[in-house]
C-alpha atoms as a PDB file:
ATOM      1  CA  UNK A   1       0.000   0.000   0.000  1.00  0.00           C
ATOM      2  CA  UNK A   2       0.966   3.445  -0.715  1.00  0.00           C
ATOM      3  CA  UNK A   3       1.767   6.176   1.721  1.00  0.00           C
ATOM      4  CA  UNK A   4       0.143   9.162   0.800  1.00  0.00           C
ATOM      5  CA  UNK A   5       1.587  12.480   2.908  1.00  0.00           C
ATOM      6  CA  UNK A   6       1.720  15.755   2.467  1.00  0.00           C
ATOM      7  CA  UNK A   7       5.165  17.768   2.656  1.00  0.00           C
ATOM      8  CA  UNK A   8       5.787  20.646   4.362  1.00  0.00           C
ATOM      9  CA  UNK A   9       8.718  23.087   3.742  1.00  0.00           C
ATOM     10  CA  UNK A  10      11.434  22.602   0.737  1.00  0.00           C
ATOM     11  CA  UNK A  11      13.560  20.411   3.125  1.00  0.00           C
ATOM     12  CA  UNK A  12      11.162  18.416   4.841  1.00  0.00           C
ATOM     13  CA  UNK A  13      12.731  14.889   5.333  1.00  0.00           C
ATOM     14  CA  UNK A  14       9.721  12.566   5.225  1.00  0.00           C
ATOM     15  CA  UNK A  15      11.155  10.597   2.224  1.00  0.00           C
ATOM     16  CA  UNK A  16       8.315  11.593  -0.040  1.00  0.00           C
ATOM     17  CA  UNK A  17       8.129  14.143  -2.911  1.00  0.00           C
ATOM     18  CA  UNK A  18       4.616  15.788  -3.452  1.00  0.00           C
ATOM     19  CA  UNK A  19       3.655  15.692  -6.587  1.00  0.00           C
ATOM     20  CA  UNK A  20       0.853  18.140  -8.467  1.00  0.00           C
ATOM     21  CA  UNK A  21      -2.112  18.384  -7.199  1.00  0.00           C
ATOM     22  CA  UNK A  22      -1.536  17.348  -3.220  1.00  0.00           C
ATOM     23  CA  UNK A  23      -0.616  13.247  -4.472  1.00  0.00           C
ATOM     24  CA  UNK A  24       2.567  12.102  -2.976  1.00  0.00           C
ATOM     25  CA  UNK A  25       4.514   9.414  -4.261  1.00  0.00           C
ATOM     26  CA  UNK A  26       7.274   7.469  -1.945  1.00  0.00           C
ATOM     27  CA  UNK A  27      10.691   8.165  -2.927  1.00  0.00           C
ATOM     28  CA  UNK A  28      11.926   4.946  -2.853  1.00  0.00           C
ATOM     29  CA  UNK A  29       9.213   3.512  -5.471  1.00  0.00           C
ATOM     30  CA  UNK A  30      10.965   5.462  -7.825  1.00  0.00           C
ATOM     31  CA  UNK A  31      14.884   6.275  -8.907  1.00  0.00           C
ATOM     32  CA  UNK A  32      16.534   9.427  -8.897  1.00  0.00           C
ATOM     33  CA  UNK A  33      15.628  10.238 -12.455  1.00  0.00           C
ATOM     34  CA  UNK A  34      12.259   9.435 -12.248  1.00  0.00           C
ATOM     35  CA  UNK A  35      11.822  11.438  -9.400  1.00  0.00           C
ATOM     36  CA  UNK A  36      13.505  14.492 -10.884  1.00  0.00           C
ATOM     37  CA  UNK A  37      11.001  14.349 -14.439  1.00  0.00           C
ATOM     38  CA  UNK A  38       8.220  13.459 -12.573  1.00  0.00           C
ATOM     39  CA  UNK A  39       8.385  16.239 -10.121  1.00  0.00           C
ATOM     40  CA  UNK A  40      10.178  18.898 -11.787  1.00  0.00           C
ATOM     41  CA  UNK A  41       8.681  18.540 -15.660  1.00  0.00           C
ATOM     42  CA  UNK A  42      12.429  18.238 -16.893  1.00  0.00           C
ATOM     43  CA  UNK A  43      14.161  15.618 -18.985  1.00  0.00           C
ATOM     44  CA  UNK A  44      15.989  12.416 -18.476  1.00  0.00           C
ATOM     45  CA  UNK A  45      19.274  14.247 -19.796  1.00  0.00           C
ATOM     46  CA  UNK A  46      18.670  17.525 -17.520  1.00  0.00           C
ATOM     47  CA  UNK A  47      17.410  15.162 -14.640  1.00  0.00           C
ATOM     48  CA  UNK A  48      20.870  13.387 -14.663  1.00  0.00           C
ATOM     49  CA  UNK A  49      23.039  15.678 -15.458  1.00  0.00           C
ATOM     50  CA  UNK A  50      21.335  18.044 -12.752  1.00  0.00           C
ATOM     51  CA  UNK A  51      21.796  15.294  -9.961  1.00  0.00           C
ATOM     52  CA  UNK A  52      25.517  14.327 -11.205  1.00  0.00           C
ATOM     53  CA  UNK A  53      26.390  18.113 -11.251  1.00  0.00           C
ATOM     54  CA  UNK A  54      24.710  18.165  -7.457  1.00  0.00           C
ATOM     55  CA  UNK A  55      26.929  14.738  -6.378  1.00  0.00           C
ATOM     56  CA  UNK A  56      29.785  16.367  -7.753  1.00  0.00           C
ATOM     57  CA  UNK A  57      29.771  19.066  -6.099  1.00  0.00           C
ATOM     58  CA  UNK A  58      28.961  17.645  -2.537  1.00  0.00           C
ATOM     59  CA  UNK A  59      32.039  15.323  -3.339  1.00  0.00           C
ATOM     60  CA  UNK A  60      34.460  18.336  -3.765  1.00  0.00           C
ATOM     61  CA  UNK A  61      33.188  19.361  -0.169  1.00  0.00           C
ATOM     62  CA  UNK A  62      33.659  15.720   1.437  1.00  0.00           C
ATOM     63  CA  UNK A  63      36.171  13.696   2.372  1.00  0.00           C
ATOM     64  CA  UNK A  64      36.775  10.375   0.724  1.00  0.00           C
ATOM     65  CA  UNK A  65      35.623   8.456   3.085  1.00  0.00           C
ATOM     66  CA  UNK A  66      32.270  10.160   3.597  1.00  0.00           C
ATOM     67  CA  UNK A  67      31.710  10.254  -0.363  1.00  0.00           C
ATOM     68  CA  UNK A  68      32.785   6.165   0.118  1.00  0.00           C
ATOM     69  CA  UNK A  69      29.517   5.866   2.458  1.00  0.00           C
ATOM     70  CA  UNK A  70      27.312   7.899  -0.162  1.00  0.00           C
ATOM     71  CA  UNK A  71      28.272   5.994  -3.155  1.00  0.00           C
ATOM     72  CA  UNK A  72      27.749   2.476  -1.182  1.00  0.00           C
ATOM     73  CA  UNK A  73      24.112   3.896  -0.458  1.00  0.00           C
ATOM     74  CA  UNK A  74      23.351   5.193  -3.571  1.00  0.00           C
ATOM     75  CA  UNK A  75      25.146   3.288  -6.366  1.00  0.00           C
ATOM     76  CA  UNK A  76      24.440   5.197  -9.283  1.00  0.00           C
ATOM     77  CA  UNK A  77      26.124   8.460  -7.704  1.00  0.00           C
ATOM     78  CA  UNK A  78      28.762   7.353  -9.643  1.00  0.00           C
ATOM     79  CA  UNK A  79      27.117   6.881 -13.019  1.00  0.00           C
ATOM     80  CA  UNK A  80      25.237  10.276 -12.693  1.00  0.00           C
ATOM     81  CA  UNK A  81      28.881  12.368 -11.693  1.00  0.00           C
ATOM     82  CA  UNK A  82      30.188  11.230 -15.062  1.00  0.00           C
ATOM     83  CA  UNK A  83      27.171  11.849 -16.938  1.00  0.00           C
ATOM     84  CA  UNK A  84      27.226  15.616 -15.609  1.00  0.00           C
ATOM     85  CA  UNK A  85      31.179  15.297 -16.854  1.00  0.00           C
ATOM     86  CA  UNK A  86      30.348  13.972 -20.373  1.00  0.00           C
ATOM     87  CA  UNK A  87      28.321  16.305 -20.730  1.00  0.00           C
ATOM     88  CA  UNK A  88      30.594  19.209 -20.817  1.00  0.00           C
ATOM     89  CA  UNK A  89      29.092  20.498 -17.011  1.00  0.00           C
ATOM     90  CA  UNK A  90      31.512  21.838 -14.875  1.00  0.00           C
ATOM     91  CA  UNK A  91      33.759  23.907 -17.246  1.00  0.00           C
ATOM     92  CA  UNK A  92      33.476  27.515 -18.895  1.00  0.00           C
ATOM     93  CA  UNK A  93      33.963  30.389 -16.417  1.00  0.00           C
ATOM     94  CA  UNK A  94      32.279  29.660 -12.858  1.00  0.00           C
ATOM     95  CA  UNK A  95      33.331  25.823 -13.341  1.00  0.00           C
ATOM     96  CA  UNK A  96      37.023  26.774 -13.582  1.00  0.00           C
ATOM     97  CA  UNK A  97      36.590  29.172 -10.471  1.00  0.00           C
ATOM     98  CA  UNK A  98      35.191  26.688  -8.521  1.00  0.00           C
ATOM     99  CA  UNK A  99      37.761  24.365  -9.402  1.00  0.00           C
ATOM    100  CA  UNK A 100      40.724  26.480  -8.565  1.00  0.00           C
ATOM    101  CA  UNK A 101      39.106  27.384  -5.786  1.00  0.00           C
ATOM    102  CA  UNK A 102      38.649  23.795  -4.504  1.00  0.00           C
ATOM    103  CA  UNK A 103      37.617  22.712  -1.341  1.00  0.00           C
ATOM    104  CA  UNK A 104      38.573  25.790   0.500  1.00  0.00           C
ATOM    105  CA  UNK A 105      35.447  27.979  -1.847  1.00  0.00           C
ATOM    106  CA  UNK A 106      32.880  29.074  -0.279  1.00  0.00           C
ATOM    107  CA  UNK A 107      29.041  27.498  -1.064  1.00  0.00           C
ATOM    108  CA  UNK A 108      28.611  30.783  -3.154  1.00  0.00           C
ATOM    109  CA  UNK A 109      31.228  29.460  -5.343  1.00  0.00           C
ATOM    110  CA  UNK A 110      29.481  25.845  -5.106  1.00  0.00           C
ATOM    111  CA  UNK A 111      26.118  27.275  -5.807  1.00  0.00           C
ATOM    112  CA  UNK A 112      27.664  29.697  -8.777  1.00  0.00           C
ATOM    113  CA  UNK A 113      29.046  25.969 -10.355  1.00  0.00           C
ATOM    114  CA  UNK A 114      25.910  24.666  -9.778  1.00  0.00           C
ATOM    115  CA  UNK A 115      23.461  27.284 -11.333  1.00  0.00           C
ATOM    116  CA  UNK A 116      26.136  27.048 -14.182  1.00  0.00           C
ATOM    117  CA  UNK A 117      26.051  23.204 -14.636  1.00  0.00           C
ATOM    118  CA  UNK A 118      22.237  23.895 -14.611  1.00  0.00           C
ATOM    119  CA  UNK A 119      22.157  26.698 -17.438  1.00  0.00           C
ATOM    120  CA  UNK A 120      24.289  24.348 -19.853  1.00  0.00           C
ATOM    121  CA  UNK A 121      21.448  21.529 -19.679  1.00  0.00           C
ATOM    122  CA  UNK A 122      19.157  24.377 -20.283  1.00  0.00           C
ATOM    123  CA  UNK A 123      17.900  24.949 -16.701  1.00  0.00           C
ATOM    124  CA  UNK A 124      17.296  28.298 -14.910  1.00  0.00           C
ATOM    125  CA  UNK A 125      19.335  28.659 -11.703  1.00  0.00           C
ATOM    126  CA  UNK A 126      16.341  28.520  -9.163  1.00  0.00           C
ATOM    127  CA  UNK A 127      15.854  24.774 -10.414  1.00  0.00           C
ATOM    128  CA  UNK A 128      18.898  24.458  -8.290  1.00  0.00           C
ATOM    129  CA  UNK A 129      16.977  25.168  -5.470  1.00  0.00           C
ATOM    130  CA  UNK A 130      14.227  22.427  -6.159  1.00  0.00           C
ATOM    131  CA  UNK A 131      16.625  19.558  -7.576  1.00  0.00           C
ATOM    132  CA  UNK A 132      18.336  19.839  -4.264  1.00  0.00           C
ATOM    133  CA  UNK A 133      15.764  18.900  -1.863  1.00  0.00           C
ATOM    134  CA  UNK A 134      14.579  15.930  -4.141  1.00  0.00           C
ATOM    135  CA  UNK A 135      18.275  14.948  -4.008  1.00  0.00           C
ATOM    136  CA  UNK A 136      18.696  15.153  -0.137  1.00  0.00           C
ATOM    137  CA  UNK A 137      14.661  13.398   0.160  1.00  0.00           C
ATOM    138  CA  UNK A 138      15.655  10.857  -2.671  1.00  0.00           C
ATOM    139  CA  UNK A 139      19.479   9.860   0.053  1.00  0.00           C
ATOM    140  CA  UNK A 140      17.162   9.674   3.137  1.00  0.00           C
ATOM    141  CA  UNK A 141      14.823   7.034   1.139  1.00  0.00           C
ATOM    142  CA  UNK A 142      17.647   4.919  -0.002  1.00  0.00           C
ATOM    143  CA  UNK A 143      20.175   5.913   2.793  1.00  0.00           C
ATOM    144  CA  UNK A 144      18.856   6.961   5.832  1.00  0.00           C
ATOM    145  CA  UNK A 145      19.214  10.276   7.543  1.00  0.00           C
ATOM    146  CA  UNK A 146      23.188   9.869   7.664  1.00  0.00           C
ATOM    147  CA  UNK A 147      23.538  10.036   3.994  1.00  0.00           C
ATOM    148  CA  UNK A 148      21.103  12.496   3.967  1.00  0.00           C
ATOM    149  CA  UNK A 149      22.632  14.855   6.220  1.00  0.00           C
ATOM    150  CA  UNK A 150      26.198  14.425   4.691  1.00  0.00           C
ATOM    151  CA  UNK A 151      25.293  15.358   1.476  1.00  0.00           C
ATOM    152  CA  UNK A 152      23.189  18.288   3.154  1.00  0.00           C
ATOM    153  CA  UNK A 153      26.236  19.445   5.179  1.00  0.00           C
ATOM    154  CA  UNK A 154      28.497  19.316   1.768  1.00  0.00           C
ATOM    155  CA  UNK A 155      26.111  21.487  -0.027  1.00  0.00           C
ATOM    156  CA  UNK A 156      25.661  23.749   2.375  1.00  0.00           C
END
């Protein structure tokens, strides 16, 4: 049976995404992708190059062993990061300043790669701000809340 609830607040961790008109669907009935068109009206492409650009950046703001724990949760982290990468996401202008900037940039700098990633797959920078708590709803689903809150904490 289905659990039908209602979400309040953008970062609500319930582990369910509401979709149009008040219907909820569990997180973990669908993947990633699915979760991202369904919710968000976007494509396959945009959906994972949107999530790989998000992993990516949380990665840069881990440590090793911490990304180790979200790729054993969520497998296809991996797959999605280097879709974002084949896709030409992550270079030009704010790409390369977040990259020389490295771990030590501040989430401004994070967010600026982001919303950049995002306009190359055709997406206007506030999507960043609603691919992001499908992301961290999507890791609670499959992860718990400790995969949750490290990718929260790296994109912060």
């Amino acid at each position: 049976m289905r659990r039908r609830v209602m979400v309040i607040g953008l970062l609500a961790m319930v582990g369910c995404v509401v979709l149009g008109g008040g219907m909820s669907v569990d997180a973990a009935e669908l993947d990633l992708v699915g979760l991202l068109t369904k919710n968000l009206g976007v494509t396959d492409q945009q959906a994972e190059g949107g999530a790989g650009a998000i992993f990516d950046t949380a990665s840069k703001n881990m440590s090793g062993e911490d990304f180790t724990k979200v790729t054993d949760a969520l497998p296809e982290v991996k797959s999605l990061i280097n879709t974002a990468s084949s896709s030409g996401s992550g270079s030009g202008t704010m790409g390369g300043l977040t990259s020389m900037l490295g771990k030590s940039g501040s989430s401004l700098s994070s967010l600026a790669g982001l919303t950049d990633t995002f306009s190359k797959l055709g997406l206007s920078s506030d999507m960043v701000g609603k691919f992001i708590p499908i992301v961290l709803e999507y890791a609670q689903s499959k992860g718990g809340s400790g995969i949750s809150s490290l990718l929260k904490a790296a994109l912060q």
